[in-house]
C-alpha atoms as a PDB file:
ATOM      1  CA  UNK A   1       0.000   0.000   0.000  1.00  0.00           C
ATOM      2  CA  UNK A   2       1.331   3.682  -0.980  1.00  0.00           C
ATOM      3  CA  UNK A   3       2.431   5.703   1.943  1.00  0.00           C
ATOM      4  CA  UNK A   4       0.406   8.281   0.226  1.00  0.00           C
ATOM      5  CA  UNK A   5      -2.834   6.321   0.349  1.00  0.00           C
ATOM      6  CA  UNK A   6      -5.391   7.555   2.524  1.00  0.00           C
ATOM      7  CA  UNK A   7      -8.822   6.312   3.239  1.00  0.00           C
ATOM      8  CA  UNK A   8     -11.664   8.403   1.807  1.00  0.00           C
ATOM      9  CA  UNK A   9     -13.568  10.618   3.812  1.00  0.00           C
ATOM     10  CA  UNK A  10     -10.648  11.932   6.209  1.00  0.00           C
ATOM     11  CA  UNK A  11     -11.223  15.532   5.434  1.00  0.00           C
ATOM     12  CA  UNK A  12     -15.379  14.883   5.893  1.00  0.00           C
ATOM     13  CA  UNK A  13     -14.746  13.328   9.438  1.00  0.00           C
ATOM     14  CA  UNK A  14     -12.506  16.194  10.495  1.00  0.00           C
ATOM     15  CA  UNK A  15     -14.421  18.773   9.142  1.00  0.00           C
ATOM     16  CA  UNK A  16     -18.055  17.220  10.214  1.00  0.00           C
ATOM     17  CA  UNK A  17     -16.769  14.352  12.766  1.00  0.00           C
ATOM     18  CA  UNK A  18     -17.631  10.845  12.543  1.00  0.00           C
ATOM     19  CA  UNK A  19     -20.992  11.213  12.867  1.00  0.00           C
ATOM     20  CA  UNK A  20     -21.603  13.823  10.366  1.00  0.00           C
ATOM     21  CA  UNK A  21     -19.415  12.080   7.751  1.00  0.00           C
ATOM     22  CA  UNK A  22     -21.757   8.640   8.141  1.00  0.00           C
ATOM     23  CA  UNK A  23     -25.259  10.015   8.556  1.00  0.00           C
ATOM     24  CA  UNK A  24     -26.876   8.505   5.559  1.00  0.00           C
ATOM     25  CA  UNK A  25     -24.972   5.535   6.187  1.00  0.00           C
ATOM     26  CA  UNK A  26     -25.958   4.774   9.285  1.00  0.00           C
ATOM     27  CA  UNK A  27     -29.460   5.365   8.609  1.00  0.00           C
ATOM     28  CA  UNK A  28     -29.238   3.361   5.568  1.00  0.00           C
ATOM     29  CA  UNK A  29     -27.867   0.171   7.560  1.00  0.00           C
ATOM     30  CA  UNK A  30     -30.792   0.747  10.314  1.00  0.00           C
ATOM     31  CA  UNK A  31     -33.153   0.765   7.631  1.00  0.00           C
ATOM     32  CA  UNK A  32     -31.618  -2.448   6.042  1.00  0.00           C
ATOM     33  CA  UNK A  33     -31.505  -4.051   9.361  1.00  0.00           C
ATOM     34  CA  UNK A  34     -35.220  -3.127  10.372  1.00  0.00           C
ATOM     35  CA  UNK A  35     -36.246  -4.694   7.659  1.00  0.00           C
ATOM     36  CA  UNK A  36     -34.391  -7.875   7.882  1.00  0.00           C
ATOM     37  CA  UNK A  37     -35.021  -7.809  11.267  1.00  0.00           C
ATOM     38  CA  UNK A  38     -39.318  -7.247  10.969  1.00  0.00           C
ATOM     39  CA  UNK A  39     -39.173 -10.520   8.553  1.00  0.00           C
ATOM     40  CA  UNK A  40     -36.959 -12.574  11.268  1.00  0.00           C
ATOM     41  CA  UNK A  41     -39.277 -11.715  13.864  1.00  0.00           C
ATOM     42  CA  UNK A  42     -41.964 -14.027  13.062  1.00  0.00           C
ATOM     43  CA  UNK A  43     -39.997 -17.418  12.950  1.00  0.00           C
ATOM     44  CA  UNK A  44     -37.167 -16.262  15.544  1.00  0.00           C
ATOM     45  CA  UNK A  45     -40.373 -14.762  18.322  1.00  0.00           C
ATOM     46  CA  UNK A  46     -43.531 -15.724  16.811  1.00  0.00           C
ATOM     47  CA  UNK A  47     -44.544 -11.856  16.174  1.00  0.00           C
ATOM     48  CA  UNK A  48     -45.684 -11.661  12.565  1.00  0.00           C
ATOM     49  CA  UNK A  49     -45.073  -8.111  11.556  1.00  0.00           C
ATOM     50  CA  UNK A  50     -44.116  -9.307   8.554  1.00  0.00           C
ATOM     51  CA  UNK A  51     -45.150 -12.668   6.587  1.00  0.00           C
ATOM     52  CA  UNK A  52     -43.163 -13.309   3.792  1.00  0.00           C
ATOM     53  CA  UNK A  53     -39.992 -12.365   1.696  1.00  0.00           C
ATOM     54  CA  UNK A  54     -38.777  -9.425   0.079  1.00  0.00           C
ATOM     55  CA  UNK A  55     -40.374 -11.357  -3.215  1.00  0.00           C
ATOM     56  CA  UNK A  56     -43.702 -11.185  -1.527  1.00  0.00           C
ATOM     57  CA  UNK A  57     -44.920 -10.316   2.037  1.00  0.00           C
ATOM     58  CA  UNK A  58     -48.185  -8.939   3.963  1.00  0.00           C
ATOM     59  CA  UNK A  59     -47.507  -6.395   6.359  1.00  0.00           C
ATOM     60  CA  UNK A  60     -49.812  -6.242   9.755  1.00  0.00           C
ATOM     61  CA  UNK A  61     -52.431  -8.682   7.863  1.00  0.00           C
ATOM     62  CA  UNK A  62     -53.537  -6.024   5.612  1.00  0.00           C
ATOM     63  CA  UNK A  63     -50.658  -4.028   3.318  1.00  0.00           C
ATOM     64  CA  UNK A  64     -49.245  -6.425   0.483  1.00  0.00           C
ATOM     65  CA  UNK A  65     -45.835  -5.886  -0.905  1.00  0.00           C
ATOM     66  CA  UNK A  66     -44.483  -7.363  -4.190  1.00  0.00           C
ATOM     67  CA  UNK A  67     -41.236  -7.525  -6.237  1.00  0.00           C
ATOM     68  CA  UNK A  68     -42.465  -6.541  -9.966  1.00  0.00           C
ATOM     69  CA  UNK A  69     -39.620  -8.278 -11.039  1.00  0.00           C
ATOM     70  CA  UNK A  70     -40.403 -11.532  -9.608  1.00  0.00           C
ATOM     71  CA  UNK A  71     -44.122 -10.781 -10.576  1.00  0.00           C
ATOM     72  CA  UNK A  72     -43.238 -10.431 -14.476  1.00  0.00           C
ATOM     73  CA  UNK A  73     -40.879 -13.725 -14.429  1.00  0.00           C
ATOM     74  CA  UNK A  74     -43.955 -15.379 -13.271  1.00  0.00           C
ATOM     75  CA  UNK A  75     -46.356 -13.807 -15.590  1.00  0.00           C
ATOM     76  CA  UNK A  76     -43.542 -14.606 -18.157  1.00  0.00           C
ATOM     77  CA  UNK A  77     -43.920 -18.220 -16.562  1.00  0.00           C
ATOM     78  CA  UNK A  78     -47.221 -18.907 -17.147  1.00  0.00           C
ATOM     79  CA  UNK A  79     -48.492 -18.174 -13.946  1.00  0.00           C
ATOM     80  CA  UNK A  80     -51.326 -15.817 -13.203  1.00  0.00           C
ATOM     81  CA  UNK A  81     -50.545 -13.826  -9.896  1.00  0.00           C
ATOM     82  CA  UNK A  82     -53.351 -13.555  -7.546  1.00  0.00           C
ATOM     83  CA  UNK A  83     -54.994  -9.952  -6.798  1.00  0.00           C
ATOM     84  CA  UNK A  84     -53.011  -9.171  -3.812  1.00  0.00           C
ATOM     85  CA  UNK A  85     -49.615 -10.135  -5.854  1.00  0.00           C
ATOM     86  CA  UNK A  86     -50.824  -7.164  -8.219  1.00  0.00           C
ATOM     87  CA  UNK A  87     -51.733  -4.672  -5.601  1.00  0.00           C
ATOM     88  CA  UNK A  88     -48.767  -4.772  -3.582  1.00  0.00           C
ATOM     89  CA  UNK A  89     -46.332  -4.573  -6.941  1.00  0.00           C
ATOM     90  CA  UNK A  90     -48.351  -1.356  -7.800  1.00  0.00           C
ATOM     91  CA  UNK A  91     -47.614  -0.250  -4.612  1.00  0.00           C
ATOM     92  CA  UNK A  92     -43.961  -1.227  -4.886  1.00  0.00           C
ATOM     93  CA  UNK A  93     -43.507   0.499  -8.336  1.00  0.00           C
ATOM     94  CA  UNK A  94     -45.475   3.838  -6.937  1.00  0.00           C
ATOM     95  CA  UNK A  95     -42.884   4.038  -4.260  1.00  0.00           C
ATOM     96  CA  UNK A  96     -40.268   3.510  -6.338  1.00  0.00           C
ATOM     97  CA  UNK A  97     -41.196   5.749  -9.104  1.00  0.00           C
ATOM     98  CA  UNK A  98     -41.452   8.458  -6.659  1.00  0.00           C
ATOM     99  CA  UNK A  99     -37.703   7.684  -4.606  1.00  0.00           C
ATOM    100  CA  UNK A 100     -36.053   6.046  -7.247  1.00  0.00           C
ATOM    101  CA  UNK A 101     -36.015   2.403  -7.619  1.00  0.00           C
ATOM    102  CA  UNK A 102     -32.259   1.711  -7.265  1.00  0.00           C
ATOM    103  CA  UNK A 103     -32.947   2.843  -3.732  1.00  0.00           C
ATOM    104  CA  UNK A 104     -33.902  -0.915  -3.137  1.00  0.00           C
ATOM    105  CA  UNK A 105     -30.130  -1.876  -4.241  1.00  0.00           C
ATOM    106  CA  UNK A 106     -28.784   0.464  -1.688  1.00  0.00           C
ATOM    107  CA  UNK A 107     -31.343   0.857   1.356  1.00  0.00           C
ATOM    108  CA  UNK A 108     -33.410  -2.905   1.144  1.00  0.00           C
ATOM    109  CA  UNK A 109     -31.095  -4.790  -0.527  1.00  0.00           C
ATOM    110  CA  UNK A 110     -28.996  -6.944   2.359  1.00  0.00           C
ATOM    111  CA  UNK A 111     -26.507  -8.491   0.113  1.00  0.00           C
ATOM    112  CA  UNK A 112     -25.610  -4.780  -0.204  1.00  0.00           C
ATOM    113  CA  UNK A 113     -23.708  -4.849   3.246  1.00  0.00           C
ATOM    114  CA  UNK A 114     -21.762  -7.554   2.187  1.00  0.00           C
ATOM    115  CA  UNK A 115     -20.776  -5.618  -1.011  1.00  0.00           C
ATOM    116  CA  UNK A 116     -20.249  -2.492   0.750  1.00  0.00           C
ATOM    117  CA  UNK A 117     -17.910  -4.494   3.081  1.00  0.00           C
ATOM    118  CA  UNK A 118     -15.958  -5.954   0.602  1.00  0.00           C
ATOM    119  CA  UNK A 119     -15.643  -2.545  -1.001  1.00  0.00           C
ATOM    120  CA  UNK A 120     -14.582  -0.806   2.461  1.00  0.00           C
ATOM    121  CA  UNK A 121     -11.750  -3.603   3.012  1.00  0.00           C
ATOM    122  CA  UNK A 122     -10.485  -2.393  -0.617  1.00  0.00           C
ATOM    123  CA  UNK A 123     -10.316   0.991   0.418  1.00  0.00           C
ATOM    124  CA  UNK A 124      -8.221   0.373   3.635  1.00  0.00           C
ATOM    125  CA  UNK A 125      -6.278  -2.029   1.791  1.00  0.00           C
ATOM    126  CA  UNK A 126      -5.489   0.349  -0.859  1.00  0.00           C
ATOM    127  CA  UNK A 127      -6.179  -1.989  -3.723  1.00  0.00           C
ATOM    128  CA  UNK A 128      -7.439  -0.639  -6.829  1.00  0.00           C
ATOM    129  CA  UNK A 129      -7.941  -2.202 -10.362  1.00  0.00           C
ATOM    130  CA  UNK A 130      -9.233  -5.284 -11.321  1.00  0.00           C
ATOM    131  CA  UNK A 131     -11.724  -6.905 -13.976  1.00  0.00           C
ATOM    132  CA  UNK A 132     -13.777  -4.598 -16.002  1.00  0.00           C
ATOM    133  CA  UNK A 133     -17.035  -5.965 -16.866  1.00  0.00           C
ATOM    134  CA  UNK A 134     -19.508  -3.581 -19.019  1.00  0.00           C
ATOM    135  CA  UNK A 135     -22.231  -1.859 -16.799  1.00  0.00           C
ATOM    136  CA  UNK A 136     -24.621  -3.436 -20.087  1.00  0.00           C
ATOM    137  CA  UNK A 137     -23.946  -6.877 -18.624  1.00  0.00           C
ATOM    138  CA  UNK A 138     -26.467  -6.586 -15.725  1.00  0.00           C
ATOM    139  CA  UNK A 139     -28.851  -5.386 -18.743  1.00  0.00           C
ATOM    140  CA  UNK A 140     -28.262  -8.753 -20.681  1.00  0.00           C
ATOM    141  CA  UNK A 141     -28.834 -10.933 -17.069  1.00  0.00           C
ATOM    142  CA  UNK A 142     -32.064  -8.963 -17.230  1.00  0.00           C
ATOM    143  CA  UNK A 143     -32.891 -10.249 -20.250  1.00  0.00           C
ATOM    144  CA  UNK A 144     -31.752 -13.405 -19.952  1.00  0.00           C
ATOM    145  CA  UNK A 145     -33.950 -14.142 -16.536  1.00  0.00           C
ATOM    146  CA  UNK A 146     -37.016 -13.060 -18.821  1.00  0.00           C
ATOM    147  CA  UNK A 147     -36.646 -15.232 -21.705  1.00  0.00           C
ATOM    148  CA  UNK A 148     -35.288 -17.910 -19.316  1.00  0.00           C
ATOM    149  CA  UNK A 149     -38.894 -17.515 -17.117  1.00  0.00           C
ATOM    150  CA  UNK A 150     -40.491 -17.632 -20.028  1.00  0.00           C
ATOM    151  CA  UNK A 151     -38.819 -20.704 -21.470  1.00  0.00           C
ATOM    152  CA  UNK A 152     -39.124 -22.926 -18.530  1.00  0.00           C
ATOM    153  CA  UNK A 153     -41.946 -21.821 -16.745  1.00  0.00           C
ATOM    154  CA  UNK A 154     -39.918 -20.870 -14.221  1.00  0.00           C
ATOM    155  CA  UNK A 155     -39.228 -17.721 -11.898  1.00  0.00           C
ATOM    156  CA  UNK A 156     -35.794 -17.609 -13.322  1.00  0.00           C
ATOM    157  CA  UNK A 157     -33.720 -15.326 -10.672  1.00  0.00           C
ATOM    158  CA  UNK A 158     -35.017 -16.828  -7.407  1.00  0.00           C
ATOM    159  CA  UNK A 159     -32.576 -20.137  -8.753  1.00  0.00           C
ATOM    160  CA  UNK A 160     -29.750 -18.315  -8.000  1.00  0.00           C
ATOM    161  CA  UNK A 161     -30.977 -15.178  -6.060  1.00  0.00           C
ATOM    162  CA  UNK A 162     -27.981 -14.435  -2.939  1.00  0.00           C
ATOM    163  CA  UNK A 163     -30.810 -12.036  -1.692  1.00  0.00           C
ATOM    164  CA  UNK A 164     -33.343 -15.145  -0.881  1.00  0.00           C
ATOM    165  CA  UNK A 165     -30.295 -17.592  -0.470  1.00  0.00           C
ATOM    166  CA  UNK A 166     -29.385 -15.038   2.182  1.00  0.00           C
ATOM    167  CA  UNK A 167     -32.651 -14.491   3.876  1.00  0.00           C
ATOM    168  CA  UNK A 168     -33.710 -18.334   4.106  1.00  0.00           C
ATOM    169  CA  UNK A 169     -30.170 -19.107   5.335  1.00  0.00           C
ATOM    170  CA  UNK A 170     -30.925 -16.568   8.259  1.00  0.00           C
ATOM    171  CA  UNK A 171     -34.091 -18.373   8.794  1.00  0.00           C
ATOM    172  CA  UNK A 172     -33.409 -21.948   8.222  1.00  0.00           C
ATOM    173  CA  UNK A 173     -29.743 -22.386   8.502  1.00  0.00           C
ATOM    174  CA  UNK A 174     -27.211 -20.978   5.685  1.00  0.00           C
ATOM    175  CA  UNK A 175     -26.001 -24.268   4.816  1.00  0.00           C
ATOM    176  CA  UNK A 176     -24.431 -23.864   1.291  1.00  0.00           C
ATOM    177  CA  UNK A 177     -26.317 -20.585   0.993  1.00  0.00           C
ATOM    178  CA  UNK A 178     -22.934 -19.113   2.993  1.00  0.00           C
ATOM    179  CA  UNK A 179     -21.191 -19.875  -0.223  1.00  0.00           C
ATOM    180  CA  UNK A 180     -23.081 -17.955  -2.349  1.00  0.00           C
ATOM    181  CA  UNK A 181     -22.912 -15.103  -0.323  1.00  0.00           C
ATOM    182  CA  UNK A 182     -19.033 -15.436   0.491  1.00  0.00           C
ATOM    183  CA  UNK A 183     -18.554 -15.781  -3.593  1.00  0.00           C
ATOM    184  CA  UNK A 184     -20.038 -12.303  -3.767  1.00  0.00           C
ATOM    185  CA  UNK A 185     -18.372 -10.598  -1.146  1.00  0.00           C
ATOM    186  CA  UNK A 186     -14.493 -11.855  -2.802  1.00  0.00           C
ATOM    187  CA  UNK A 187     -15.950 -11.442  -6.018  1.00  0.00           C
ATOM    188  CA  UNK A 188     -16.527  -7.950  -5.177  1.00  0.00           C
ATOM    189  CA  UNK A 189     -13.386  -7.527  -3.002  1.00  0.00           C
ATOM    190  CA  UNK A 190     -10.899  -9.721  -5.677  1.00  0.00           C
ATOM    191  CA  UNK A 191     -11.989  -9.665  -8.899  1.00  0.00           C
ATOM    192  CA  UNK A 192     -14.343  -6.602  -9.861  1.00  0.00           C
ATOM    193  CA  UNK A 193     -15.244  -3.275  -7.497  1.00  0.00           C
ATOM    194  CA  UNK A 194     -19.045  -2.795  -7.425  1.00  0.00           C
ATOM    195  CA  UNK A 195     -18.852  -5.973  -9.743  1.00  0.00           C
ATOM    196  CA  UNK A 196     -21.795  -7.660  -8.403  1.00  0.00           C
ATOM    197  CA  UNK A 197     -24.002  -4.785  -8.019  1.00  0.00           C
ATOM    198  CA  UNK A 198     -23.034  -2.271 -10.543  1.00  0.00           C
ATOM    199  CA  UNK A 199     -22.553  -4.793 -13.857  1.00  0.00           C
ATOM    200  CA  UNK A 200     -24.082  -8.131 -12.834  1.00  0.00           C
ATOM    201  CA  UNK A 201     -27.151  -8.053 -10.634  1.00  0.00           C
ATOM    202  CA  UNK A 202     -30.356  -7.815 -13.210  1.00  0.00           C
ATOM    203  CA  UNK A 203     -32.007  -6.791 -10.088  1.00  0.00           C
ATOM    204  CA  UNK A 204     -30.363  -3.507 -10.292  1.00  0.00           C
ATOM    205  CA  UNK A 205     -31.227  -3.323 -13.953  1.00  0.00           C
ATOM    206  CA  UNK A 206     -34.951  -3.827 -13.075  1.00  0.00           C
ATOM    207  CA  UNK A 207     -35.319  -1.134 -10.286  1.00  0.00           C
ATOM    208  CA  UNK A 208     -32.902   1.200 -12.694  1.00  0.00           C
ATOM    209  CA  UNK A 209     -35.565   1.523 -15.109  1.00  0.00           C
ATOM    210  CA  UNK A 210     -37.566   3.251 -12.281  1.00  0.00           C
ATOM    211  CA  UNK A 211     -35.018   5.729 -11.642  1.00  0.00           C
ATOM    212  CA  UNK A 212     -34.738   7.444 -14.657  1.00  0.00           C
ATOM    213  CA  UNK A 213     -38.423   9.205 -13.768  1.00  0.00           C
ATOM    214  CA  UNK A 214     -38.049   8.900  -9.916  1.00  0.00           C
ATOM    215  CA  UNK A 215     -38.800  12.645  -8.312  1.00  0.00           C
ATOM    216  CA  UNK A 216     -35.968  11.961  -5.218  1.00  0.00           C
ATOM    217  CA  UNK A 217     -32.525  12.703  -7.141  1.00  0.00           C
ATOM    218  CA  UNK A 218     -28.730  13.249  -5.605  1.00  0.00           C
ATOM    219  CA  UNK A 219     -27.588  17.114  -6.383  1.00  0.00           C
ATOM    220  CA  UNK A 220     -24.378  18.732  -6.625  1.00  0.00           C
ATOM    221  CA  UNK A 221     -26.620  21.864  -5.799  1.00  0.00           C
ATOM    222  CA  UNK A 222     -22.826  23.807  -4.414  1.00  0.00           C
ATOM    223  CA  UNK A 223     -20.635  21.932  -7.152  1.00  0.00           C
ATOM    224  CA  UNK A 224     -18.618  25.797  -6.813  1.00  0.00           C
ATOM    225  CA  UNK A 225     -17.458  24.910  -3.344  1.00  0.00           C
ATOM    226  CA  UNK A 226     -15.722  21.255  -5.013  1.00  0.00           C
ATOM    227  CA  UNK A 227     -11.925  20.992  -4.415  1.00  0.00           C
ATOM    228  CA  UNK A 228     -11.345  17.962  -6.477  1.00  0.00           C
ATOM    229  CA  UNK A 229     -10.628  15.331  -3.424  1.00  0.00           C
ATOM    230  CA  UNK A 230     -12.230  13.038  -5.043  1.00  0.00           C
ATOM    231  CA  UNK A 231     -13.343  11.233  -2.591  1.00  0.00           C
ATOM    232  CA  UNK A 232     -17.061  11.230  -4.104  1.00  0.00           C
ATOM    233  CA  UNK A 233     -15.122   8.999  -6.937  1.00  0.00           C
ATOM    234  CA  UNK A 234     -13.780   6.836  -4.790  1.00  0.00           C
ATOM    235  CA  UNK A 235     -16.641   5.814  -2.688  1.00  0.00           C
ATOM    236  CA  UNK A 236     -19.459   6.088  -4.671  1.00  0.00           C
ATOM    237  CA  UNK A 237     -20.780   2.636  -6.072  1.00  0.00           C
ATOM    238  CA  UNK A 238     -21.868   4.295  -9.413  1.00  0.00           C
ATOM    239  CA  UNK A 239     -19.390   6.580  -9.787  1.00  0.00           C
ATOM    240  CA  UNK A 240     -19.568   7.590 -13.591  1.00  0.00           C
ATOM    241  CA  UNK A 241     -23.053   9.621 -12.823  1.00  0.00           C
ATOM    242  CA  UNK A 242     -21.326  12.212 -10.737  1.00  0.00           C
ATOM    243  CA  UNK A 243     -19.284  13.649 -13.123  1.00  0.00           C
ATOM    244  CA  UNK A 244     -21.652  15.625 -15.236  1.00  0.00           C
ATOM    245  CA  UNK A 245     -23.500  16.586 -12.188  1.00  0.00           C
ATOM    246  CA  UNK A 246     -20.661  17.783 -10.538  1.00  0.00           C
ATOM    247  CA  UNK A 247     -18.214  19.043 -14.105  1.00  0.00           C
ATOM    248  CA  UNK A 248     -21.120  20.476 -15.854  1.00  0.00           C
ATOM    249  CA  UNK A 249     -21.362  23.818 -15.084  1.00  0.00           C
ATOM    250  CA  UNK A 250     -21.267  25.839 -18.501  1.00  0.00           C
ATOM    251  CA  UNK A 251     -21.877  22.730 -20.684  1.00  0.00           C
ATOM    252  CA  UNK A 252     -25.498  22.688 -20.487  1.00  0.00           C
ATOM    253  CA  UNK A 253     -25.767  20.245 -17.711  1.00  0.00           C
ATOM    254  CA  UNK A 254     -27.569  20.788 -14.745  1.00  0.00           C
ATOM    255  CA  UNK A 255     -25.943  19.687 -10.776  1.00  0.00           C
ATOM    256  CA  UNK A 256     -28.918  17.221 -10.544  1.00  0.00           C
ATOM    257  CA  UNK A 257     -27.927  13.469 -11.140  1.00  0.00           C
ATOM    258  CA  UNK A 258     -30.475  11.889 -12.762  1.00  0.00           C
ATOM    259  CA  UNK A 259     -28.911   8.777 -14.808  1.00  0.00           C
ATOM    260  CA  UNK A 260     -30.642   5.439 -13.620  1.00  0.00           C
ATOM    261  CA  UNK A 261     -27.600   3.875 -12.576  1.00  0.00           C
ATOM    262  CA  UNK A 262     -27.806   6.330  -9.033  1.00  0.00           C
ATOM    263  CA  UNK A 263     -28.494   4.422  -6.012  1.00  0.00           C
ATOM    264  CA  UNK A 264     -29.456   7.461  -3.727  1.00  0.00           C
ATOM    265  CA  UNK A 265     -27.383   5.918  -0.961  1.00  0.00           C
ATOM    266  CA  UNK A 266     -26.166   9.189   0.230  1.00  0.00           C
ATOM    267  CA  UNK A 267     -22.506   8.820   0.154  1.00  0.00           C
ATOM    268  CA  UNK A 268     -21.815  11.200  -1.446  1.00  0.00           C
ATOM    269  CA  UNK A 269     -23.050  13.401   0.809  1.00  0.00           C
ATOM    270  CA  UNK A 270     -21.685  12.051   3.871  1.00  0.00           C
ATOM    271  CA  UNK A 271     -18.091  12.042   2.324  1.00  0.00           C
ATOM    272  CA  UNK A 272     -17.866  15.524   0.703  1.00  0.00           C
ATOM    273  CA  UNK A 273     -16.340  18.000   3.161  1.00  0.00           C
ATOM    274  CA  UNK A 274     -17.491  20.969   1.182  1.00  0.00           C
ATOM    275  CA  UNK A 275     -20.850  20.160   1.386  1.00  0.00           C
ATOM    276  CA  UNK A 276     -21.347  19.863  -2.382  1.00  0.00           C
ATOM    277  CA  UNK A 277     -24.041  17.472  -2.708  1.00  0.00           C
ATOM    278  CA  UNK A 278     -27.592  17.146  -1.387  1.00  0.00           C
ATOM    279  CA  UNK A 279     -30.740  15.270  -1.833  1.00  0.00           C
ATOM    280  CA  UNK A 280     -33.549  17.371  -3.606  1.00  0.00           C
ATOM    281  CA  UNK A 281     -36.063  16.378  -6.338  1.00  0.00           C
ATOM    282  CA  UNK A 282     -36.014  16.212 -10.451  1.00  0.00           C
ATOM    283  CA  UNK A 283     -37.398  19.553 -10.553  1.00  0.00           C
ATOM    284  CA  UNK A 284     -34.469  21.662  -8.508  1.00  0.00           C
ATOM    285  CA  UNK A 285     -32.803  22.866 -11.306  1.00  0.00           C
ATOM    286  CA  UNK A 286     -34.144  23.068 -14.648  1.00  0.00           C
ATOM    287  CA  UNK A 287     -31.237  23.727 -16.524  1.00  0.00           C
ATOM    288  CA  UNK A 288     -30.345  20.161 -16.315  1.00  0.00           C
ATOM    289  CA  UNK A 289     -30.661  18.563 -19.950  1.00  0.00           C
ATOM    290  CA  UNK A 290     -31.827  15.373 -20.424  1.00  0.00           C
ATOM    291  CA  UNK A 291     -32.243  12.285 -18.307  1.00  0.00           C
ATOM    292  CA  UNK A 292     -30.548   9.140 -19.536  1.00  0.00           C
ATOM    293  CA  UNK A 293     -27.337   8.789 -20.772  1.00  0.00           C
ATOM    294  CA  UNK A 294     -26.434   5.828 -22.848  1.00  0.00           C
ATOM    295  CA  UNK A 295     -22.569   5.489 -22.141  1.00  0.00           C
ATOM    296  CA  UNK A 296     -23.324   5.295 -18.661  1.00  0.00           C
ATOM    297  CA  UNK A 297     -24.359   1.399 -19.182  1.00  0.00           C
ATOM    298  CA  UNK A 298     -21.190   0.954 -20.818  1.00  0.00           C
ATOM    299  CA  UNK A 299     -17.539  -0.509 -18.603  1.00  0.00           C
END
């Protein structure tokens, strides 16, 4: 490791403290852990807040909740979801559409701690490089879940899904379900950073398509106050859709980030020093031009 390496986020702890510098992060983990810990509750206590999965579950006996994605592989399957299956993945996508859907990746998703760990140990470590798989790749799993569904009759992604493999391991036992999650985390921390979630997971892909109109966006509202630490770079899982925000001024492009690849995890935030970025909605700042940006699925 360079004796000039340094771990990002030094100048946001001394300038904010520890705290400030990990506010959205440490909400984000309670979040994920609430809701881990509302499903675990019924089995581990008998106290069914929660019945279900994140694929399907009823909240208090009354408010149904369901993946879309799951919902089209098994309309793609040949099998005709009930009412309630409907309901609660119009609820799901209304939620989404209004907070952006990749916010499942980084605030639901629990596989995402194990990804975020990996990626934390590369940052202390120092390591940098690795493969480079194109960001299209977790478009083409997308696909290929669909026409698999569709082929078998099958809901294709729960085969090999670490999020379920995860949860019923909790549950059950993990049994060879620890595999599949310890193959992610040194796939992330080995082979490719943000691998998993960033160019693999069709997940991701899904929920990305809801970003794009999502009204809850990341801006670099004071990108004037930036002193090129780039530490937003460096910690961010997506870090290709902060550049325009942030380098755009006088090119036509807006400080809102509004590509679909943006998680919303708030890192940014919590690691810039100056302040720079903020959440806000679409609608902040209307100079922005345009919303999607091709390259952006590209390695």
């Amino acid at each position: 490791m360079s004796a000039e390496h340094t771990i990002p986020g030094a100048e946001s702890m001394a300038a904010k403290g520890w705290l400030g510098a990990h506010k959205w992060l440490i909400r984000r983990r309670a979040v994920q852990l609430t809701i881990l810990l509302m499903f675990l509750l019924g089995p581990w206590a008998g106290l069914w807040i929660v019945k279900g999965n994140l694929n399907a579950s009823l909240t208090l006996g009354v408010l149904p909740l369901t993946d879309p994605y799951v919902l089209l592989q098994s309309v793609l399957g040949g099998y005709w979801p009930e009412t309630n299956a409907w309901l609660g993945a119009g609820i799901v996508l209304a939620v989404y559409l209004l907070v952006g859907g990749r916010v499942y990746c980084s605030w639901v998703c629990p596989v995402n701690m194990v990804t975020d760990a990996a990626h934390s140990l590369r940052l202390r470590l120092g390591l940098s490089g690795g493969l480079r798989i194109s960001r299209a790749a977790r478009y083409w799993m997308l696909g290929m879940t669909l026409v698999i569904s569709m082929a078998l009759g099958v809901v294709a992604w729960e085969l090999v899904n670490p999020v379920s493999m995860l949860h019923r391991g909790i549950i059950f036992g993990m049994g060879l379900g620890w595999l599949a999650i310890l193959a992610v985390f040194l796939f992330e921390f080995g082979v490719s950073r943000h691998g998993w979630c960033g160019r693999l997971c069709p997940v991701g892909a899904f929920y990305g398509l809801l970003t794009v109109p999502a009204v809850l966006k990341v801006t670099a509202a004071n990108r004037e106050q930036c002193n090129d630490c780039m530490d937003c770079l460096k910690i961010c899982p997506e870090p290709r859709v902060i550049t325009p925000a942030l380098k755009g001024a006088g090119k036509g492009i807006g400080p809102v980030i509004r590509s679909a690849s943006c998680t919303n995890c708030g890192r940014c935030i919590d690691i810039c020093s100056k302040d720079v970025f903020r959440f806000a909605t679409r609608f902040s700042h209307h100079e922005t031009t345009g919303i999607f940006h091709p390259k952006e699925v590209q390695s």
